[in-house]
Protein backbone atom coordinates (compact mmCIF):
# COMPACT_ATOMS: atom_id res chain seq x y z
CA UNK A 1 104.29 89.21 132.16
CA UNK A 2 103.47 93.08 131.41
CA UNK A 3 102.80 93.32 127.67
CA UNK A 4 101.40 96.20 127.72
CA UNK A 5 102.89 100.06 128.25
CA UNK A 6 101.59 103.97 128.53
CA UNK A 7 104.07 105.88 127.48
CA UNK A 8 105.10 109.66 127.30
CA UNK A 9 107.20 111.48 124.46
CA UNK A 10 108.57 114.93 124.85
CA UNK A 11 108.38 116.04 121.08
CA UNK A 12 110.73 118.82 119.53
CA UNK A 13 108.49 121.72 120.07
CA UNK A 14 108.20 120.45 124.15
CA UNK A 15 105.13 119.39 124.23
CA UNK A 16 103.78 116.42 125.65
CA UNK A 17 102.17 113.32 124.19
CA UNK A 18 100.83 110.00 125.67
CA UNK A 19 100.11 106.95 124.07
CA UNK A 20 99.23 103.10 124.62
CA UNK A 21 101.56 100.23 122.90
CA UNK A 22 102.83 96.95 123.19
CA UNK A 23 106.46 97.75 121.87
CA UNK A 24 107.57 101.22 123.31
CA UNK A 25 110.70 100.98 120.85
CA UNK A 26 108.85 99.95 117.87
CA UNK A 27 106.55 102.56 118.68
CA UNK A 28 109.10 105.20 119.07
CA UNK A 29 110.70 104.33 115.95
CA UNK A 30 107.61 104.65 114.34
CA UNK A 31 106.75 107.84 115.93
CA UNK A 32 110.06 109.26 115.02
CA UNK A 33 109.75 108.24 110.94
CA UNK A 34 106.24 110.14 111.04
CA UNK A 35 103.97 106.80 111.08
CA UNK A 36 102.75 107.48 114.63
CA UNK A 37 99.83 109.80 115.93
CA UNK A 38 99.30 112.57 113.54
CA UNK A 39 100.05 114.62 116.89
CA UNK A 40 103.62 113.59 116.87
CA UNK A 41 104.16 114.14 113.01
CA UNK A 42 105.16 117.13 112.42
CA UNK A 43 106.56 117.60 116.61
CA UNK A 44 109.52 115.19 115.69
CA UNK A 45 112.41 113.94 116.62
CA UNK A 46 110.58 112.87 119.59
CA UNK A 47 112.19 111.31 122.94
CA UNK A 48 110.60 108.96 125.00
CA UNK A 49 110.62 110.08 128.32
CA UNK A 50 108.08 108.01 130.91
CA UNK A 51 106.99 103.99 130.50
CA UNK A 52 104.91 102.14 132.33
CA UNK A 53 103.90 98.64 132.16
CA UNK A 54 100.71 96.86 132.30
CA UNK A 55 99.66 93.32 133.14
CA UNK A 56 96.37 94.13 130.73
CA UNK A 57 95.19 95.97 127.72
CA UNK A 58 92.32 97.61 129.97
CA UNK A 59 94.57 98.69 132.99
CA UNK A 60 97.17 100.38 130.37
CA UNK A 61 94.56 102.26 128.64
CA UNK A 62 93.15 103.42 131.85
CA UNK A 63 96.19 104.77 132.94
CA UNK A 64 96.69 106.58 129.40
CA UNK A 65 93.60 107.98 129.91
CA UNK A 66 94.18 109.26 133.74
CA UNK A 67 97.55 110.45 132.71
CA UNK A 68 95.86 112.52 129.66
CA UNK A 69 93.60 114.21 131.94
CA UNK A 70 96.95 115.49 134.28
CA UNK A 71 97.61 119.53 133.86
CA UNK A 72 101.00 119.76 132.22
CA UNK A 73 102.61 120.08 135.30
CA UNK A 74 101.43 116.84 136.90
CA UNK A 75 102.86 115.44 133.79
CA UNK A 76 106.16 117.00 134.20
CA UNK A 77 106.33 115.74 138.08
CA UNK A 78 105.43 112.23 136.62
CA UNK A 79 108.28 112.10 134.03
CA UNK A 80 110.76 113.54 136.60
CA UNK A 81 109.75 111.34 140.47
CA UNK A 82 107.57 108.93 139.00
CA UNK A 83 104.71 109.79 140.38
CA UNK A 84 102.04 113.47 139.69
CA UNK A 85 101.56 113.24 143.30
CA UNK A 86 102.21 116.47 145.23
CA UNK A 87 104.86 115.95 147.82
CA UNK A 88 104.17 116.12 151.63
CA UNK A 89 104.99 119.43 153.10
């Protein structure tokens, strides 16, 4: 059972944001009503726009962490294919 998420928000002014949560909604929601990151509270409404799911607390917050350390485009190619991969020539 995956109980555990990294997610991405595209806030108002476009930029980027990544986070760690057990509730993506409830974290949205609370991102959105200015209760989240201080980051996100004056960039709303935010949208989420990338989830992914983690069997354990230390995996997800790995992955945050890899994912924060992606250049803006890698992030972009993430939220679009799934994946910050370059594709094969």
């Amino acid at each position: 059972m995956s109980d555990h998420y990294v997610y991405i928000l595209r806030c108002a002014d476009d930029t980027l944001y990544t986070g760690y949560t057990t509730d993506p909604e409830r974290r949205l929601r609370e991102h959105n009503a200015g209760e989240g990151a201080k980051y996100t509270r004056g960039r709303t409404p935010v949208d989420l726009v990338h989830v992914e799911s983690y069997d354990s607390q230390s995996a997800a917050m790995s992955r945050e962490y890899e994912i924060k350390q992606l250049r803006r485009s890698r992030k972009v190619r993430l939220i679009e294919t799934g994946t910050a991969e370059e594709p094969d020539s």
